[in-house]
Protein backbone atom coordinates (compact mmCIF):
# COMPACT_ATOMS: atom_id res chain seq x y z
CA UNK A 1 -53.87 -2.58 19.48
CA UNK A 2 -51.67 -5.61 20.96
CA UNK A 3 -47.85 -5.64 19.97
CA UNK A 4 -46.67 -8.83 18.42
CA UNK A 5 -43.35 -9.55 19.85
CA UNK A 6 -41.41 -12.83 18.67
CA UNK A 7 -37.83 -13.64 20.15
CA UNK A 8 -35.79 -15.88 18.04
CA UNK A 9 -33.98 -17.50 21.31
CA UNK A 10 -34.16 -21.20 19.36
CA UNK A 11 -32.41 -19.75 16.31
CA UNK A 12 -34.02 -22.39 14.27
CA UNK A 13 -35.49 -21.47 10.02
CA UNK A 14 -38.73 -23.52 9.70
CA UNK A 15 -39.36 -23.55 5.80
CA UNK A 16 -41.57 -26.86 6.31
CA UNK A 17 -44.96 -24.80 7.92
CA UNK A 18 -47.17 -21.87 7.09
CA UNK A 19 -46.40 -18.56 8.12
CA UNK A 20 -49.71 -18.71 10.54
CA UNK A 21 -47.87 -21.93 12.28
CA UNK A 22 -44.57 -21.34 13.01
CA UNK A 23 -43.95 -21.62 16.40
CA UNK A 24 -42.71 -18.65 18.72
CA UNK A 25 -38.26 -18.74 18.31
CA UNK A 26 -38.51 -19.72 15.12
CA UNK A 27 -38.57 -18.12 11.67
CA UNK A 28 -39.56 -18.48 8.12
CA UNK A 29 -37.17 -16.96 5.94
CA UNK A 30 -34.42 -14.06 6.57
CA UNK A 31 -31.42 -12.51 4.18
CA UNK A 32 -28.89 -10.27 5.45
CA UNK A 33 -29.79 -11.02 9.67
CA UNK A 34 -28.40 -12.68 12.54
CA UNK A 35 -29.71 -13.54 15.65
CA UNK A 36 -28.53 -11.51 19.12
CA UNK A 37 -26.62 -13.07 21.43
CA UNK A 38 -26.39 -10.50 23.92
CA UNK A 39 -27.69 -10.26 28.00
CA UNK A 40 -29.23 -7.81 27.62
CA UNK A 41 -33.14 -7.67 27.36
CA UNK A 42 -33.38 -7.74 23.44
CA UNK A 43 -31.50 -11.45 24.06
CA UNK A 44 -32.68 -12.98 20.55
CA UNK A 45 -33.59 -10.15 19.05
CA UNK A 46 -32.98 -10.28 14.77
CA UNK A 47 -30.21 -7.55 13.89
CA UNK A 48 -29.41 -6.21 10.49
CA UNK A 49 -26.02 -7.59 9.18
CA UNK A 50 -24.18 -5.84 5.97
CA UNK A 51 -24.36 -7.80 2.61
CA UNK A 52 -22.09 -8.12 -0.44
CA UNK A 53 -20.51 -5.46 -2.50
CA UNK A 54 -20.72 -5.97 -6.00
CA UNK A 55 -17.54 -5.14 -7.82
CA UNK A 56 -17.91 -3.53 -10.88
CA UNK A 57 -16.22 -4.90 -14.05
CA UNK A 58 -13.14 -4.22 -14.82
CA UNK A 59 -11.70 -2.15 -17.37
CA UNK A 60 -8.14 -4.10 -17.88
CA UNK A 61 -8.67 -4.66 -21.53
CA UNK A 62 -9.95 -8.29 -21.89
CA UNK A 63 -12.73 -10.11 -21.14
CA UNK A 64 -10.62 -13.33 -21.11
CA UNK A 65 -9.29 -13.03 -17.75
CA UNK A 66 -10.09 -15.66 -15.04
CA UNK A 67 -9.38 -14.95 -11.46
CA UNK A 68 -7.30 -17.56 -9.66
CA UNK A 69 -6.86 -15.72 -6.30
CA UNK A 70 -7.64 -13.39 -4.11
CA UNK A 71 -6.84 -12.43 -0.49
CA UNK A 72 -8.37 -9.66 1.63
CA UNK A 73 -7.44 -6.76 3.27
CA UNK A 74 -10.25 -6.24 5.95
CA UNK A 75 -8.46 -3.39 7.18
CA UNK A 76 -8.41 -1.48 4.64
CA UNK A 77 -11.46 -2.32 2.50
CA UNK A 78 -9.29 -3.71 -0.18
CA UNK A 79 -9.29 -6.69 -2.24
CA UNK A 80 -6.39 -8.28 -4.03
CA UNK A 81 -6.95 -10.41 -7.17
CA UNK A 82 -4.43 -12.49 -8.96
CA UNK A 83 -5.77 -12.93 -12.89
CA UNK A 84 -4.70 -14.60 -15.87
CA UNK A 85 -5.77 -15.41 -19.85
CA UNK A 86 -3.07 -18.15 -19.93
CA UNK A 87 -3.62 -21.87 -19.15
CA UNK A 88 -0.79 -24.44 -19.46
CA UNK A 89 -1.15 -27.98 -20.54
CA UNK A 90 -2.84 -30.10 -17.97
CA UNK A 91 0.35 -32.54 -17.49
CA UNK A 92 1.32 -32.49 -14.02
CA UNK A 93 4.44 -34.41 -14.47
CA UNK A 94 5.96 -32.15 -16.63
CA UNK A 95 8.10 -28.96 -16.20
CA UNK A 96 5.69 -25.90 -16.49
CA UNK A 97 5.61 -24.00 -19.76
CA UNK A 98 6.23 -19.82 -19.63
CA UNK A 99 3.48 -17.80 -20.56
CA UNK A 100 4.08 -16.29 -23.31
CA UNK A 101 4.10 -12.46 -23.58
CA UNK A 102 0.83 -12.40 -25.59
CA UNK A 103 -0.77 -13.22 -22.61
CA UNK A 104 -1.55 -11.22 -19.70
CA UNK A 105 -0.96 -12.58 -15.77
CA UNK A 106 -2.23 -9.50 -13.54
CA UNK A 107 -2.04 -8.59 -9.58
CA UNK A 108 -4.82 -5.91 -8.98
CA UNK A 109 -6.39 -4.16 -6.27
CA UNK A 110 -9.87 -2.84 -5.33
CA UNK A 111 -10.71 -0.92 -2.61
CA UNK A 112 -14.35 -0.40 -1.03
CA UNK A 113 -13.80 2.72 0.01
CA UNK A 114 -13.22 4.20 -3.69
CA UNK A 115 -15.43 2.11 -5.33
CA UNK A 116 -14.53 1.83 -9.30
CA UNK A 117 -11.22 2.27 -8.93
CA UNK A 118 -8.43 -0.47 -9.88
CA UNK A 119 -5.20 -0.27 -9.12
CA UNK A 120 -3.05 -2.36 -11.49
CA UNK A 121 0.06 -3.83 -9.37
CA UNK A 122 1.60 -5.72 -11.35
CA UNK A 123 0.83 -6.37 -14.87
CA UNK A 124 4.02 -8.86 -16.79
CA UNK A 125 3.59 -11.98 -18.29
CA UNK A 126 6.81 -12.96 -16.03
CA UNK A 127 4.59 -13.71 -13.03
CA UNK A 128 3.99 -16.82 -14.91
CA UNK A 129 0.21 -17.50 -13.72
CA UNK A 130 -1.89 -20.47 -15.30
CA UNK A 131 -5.37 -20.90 -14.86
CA UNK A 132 -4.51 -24.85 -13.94
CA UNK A 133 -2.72 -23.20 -10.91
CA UNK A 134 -4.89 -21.46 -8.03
CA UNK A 135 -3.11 -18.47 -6.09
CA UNK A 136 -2.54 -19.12 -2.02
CA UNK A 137 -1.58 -15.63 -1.11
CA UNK A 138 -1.67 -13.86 2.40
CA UNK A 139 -1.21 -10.35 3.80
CA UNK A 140 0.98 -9.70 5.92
CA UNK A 141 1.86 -5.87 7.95
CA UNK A 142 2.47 -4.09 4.51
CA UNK A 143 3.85 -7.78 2.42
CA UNK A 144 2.18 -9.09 0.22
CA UNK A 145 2.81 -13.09 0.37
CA UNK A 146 1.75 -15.40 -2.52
CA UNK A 147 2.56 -18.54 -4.51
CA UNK A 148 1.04 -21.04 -6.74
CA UNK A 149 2.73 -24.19 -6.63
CA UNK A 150 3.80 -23.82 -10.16
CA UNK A 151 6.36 -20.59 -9.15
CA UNK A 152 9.16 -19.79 -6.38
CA UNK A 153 6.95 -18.46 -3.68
CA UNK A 154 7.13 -14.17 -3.87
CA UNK A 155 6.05 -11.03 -2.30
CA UNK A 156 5.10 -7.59 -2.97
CA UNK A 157 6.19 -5.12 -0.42
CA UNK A 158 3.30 -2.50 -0.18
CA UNK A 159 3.67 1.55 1.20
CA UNK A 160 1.20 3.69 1.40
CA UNK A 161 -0.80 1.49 -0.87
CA UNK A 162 1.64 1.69 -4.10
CA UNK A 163 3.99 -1.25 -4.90
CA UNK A 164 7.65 -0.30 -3.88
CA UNK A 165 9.19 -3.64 -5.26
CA UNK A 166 8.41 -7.01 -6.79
CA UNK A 167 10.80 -9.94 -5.75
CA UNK A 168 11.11 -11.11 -9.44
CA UNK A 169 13.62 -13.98 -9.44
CA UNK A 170 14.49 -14.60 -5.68
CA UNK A 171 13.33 -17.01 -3.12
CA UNK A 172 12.06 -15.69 -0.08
């Protein structure tokens, strides 16, 4: 029996005909694929590309939480997240209110390679997050680099994947 070979060299979904009629370099539908771009002979050729992880949900003691950052570390399969319960008043104008210690403003970290484990960084209402105020952070060597617009701009310095220090009060 004949083998049905289709390249995909036109790269191009076609959702508006029947399976029967789609033209040769085209496709229907596809999740989780990309289309080769090498010399080689297999030149359009559909290759599998990983998905998602799903992170599981945490276990940091409220459900309240709302993540307002995250940055990546694609080196090491990890994933920072900045997290708060605390929103301040809406008022732009105005000096920002504290969060008081009843509420919880959190720095974690979760790591694909030990999946289900969360390591708390920080976890003090003195990092001052608000839910009004999304978290620009970036990674830097082993630094940690993060503000919000609402805070002095800070950093965490990271060895061996444990926090050695937290610039509290001082501007970078």
């Amino acid at each position: 029996m004949g083998e049905i070979k289709n390249s995909f060299l036109k790269s191009k979904m076609n959702k508006d005909l029947d399976d029967r009629l789609v033209p040769n370099g085209e496709y229907r539908d596809a999740q989780n694929i990309s289309v080769g771009k090498s010399e080689d002979d297999d030149i359009g050729a559909l290759e599998t590309v990983l998905g998602n992880t799903l992170i599981p949900p945490t276990d940091l003691g409220n459900a309240n939480l709302k993540i307002i950052g995250y940055v990546e570390d694609e080196y090491k399969d990890t994933v920072f997240v900045f997290a708060t319960d605390y929103t301040d008043g809406t008022n732009f104008n105005t000096i920002p209110i504290n969060a008081p210690a009843t509420k919880r403003c959190i720095i974690y970290s979760w790591s694909a390679k030990t999946p289900g484990t969360i390591t708390t960084l920080v976890d003090d209402p003195f990092l001052n997050f608000s839910t009004t105020n999304p978290i620009q952070a970036t990674l830097i060597e082993q630094l940690l680099f993060f503000t919000d617009n609402r805070n002095q701009p800070r950093k965490i310095s990271m060895i061996k994947e444990l926090v050695i220090t937290m610039m509290k009060h001082k501007y970078l």
